[in-house]
N, C-alpha and C. Protein backbone atom coordinates (compact mmCIF):
# COMPACT_ATOMS: atom_id res chain seq x y z
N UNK A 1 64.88 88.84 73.97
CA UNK A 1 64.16 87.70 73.46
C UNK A 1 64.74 86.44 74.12
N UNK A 2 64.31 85.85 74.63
CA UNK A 2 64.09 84.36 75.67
C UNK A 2 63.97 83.18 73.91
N UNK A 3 63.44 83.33 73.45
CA UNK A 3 63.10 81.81 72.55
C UNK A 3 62.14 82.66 71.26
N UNK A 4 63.38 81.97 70.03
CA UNK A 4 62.72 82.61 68.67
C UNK A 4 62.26 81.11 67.89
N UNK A 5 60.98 81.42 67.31
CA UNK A 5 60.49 80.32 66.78
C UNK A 5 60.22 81.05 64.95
N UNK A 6 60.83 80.45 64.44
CA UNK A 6 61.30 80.49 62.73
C UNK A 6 60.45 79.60 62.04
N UNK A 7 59.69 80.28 61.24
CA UNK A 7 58.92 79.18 59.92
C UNK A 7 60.02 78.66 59.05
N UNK A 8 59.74 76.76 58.88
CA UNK A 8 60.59 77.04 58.22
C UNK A 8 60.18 75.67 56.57
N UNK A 9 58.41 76.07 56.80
CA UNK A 9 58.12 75.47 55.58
C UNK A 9 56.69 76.26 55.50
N UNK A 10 55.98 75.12 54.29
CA UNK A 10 54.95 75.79 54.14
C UNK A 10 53.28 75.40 55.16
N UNK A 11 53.74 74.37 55.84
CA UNK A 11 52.83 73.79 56.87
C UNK A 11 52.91 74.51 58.25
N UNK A 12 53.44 75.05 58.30
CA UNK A 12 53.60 76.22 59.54
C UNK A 12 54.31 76.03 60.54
N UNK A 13 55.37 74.97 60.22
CA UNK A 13 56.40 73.86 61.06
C UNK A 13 57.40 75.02 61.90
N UNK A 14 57.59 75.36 62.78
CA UNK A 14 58.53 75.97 63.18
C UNK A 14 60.22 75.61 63.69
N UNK A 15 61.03 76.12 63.67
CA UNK A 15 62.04 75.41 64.38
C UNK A 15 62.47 76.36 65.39
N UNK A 16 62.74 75.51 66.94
CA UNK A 16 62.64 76.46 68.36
C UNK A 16 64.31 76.93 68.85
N UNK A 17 64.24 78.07 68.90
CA UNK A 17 65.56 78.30 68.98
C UNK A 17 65.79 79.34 70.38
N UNK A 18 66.57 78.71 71.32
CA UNK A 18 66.56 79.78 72.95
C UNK A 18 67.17 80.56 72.42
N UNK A 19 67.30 81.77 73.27
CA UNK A 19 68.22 82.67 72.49
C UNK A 19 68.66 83.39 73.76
N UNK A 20 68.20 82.96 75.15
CA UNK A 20 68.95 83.11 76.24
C UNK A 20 68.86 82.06 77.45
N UNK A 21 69.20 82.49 78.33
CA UNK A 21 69.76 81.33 79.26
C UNK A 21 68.46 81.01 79.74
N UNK A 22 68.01 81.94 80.31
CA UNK A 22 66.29 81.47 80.87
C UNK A 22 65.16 81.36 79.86
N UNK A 23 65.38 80.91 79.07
CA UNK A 23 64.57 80.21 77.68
C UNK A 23 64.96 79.03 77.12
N UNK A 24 66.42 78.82 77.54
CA UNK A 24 66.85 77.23 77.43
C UNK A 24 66.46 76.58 78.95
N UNK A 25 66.34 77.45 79.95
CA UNK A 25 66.32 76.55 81.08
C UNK A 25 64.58 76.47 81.32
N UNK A 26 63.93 77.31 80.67
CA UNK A 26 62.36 77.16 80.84
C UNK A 26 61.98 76.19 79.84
N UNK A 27 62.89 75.98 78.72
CA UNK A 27 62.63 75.09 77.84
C UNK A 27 63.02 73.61 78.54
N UNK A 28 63.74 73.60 79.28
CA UNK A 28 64.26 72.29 79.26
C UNK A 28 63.19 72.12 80.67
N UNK A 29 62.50 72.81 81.04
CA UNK A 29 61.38 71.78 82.49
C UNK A 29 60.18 71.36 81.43
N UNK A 30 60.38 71.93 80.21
CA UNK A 30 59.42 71.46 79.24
C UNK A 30 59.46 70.12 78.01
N UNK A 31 60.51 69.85 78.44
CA UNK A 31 61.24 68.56 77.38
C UNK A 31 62.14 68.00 78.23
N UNK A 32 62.15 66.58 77.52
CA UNK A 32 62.28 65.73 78.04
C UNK A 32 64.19 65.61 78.24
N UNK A 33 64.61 65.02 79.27
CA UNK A 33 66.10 65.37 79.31
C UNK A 33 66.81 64.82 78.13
N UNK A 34 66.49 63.58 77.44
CA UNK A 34 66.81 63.26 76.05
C UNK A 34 66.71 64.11 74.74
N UNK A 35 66.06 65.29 74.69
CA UNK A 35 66.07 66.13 74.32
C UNK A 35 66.73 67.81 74.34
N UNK A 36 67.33 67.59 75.11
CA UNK A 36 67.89 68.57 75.78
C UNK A 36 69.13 68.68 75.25
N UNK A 37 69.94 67.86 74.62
CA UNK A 37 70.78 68.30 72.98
C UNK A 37 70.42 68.96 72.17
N UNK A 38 69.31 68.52 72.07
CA UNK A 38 68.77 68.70 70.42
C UNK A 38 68.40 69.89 70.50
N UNK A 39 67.83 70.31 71.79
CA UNK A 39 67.41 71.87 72.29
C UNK A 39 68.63 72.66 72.08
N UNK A 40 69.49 72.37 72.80
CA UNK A 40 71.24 73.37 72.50
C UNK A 40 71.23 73.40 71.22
N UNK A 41 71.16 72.52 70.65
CA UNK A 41 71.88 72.47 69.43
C UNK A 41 70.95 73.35 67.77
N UNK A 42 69.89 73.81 68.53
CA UNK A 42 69.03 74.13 67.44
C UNK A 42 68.27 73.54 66.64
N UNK A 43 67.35 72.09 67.14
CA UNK A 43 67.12 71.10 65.97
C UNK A 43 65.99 70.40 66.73
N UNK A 44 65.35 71.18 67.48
CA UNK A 44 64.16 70.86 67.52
C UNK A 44 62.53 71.77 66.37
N UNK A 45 61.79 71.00 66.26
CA UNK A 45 61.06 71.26 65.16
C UNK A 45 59.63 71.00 66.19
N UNK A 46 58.73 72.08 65.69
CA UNK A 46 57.15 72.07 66.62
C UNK A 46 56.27 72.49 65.36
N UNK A 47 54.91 71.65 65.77
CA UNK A 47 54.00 72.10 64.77
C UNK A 47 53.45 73.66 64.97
N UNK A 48 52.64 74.09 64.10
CA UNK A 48 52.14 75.67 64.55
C UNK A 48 51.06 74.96 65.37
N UNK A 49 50.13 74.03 65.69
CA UNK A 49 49.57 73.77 66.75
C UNK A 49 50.21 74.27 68.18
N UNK A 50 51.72 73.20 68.34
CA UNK A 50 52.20 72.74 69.39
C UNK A 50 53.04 74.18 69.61
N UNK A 51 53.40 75.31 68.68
CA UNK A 51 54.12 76.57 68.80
C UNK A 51 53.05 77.50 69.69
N UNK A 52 52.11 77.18 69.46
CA UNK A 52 50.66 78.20 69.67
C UNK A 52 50.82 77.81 71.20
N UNK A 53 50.50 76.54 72.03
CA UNK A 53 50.39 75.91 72.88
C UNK A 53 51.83 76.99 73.41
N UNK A 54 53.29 76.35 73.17
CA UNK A 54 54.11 77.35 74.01
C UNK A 54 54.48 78.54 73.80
N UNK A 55 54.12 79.28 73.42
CA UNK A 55 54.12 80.84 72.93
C UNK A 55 53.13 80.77 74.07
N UNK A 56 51.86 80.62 74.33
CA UNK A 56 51.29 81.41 75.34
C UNK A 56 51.76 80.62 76.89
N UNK A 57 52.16 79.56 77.43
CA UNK A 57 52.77 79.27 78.48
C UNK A 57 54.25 79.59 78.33
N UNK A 58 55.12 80.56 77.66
CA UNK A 58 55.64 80.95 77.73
C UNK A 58 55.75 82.34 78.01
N UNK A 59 54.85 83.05 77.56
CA UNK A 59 54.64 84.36 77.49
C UNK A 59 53.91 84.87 79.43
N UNK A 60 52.71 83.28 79.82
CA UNK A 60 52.63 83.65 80.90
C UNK A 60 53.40 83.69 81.91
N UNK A 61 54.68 82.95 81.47
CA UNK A 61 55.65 82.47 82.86
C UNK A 61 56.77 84.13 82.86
N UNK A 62 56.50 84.52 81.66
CA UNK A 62 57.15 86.29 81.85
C UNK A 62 58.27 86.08 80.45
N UNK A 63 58.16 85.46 80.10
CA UNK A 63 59.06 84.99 78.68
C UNK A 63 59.00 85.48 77.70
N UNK A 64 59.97 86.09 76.72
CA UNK A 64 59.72 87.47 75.87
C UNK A 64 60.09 86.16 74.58
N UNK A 65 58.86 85.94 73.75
CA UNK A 65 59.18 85.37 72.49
C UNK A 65 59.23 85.89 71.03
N UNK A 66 59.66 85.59 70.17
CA UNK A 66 59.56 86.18 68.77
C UNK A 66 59.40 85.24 68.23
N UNK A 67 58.34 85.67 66.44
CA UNK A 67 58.57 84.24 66.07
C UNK A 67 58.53 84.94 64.61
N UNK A 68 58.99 84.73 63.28
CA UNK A 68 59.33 85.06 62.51
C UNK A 68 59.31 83.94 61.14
N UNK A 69 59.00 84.58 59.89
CA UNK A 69 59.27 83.44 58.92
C UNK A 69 60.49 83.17 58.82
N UNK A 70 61.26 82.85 57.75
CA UNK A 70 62.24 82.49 57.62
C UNK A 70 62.94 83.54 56.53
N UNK A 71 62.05 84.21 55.99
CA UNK A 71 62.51 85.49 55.55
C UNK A 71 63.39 86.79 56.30
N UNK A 72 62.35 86.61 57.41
CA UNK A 72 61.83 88.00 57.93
C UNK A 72 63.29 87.92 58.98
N UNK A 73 63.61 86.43 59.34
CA UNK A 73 64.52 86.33 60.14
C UNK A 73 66.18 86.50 59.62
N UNK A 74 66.32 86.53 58.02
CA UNK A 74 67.58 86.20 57.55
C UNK A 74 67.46 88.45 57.37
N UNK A 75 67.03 88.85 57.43
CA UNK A 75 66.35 90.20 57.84
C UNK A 75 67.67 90.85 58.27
N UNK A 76 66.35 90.23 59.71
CA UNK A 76 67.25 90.10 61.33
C UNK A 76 68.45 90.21 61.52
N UNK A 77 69.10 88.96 61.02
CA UNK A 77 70.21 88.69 61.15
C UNK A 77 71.27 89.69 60.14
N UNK A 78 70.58 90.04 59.07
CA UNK A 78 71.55 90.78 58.00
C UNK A 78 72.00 91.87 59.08
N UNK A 79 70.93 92.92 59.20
CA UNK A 79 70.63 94.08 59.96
C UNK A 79 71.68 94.17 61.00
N UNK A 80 72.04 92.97 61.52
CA UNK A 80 73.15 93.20 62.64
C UNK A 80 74.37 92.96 62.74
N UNK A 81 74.74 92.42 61.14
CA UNK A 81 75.86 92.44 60.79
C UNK A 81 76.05 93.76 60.51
C-alpha cells in the first residue's frame, strides 16, 4: 500500500496518510511544497469529492491505495500487533 485514506467523520472527510516512499513522493508532485510537512506528518485532510479525484490518478500512475473507515482501520492495526 503506497497511500491509506481513513474516514474520519461523518461527512466523508478523509485523512491522507503515505505509507511508502513512492506515495509520499507521488504525493508531494501533487501538493504544494508548503505542504509537504503536513504530508509527513499525517495531517492532511481531503474531502470524499477531492479523495475520489486522487484515488483514481493515483491508481492510474500504478499506485496501490486503501481507504478504510476509521473502524475498519483500528482493525488493521490491532491485527498486527
Amino acid at each position: 500500500m503506497d497511500i491509506c485514506l481513513v474516514n474520519i467523520d461523518n461527512n466523508s472527510n478523509k485523512s491522507l496518510k503515505p505509507t511508502s516512499v513512492i506515495g509520499m513522493l507521488w504525493l508531494q508532485t501533487h501538493f504544494e511544497d508548503t505542504q509537504w510537512e503536513a504530508l509527513s506528518n499525517n495531517q492532511v485532510i481531503i474531502s470524499k469529492e477531492n479523495s475520489k479525484l486522487l484515488i483514481k490518478d493515483a491508481i492510474s500512475a500504478g499506485l496501490t491505495i486503501k481507504s478504510f473507515s476509521g473502524v475498519s482501520m483500528l482493525d488493521v492495526f490491532q491485527k498486527k500487533n
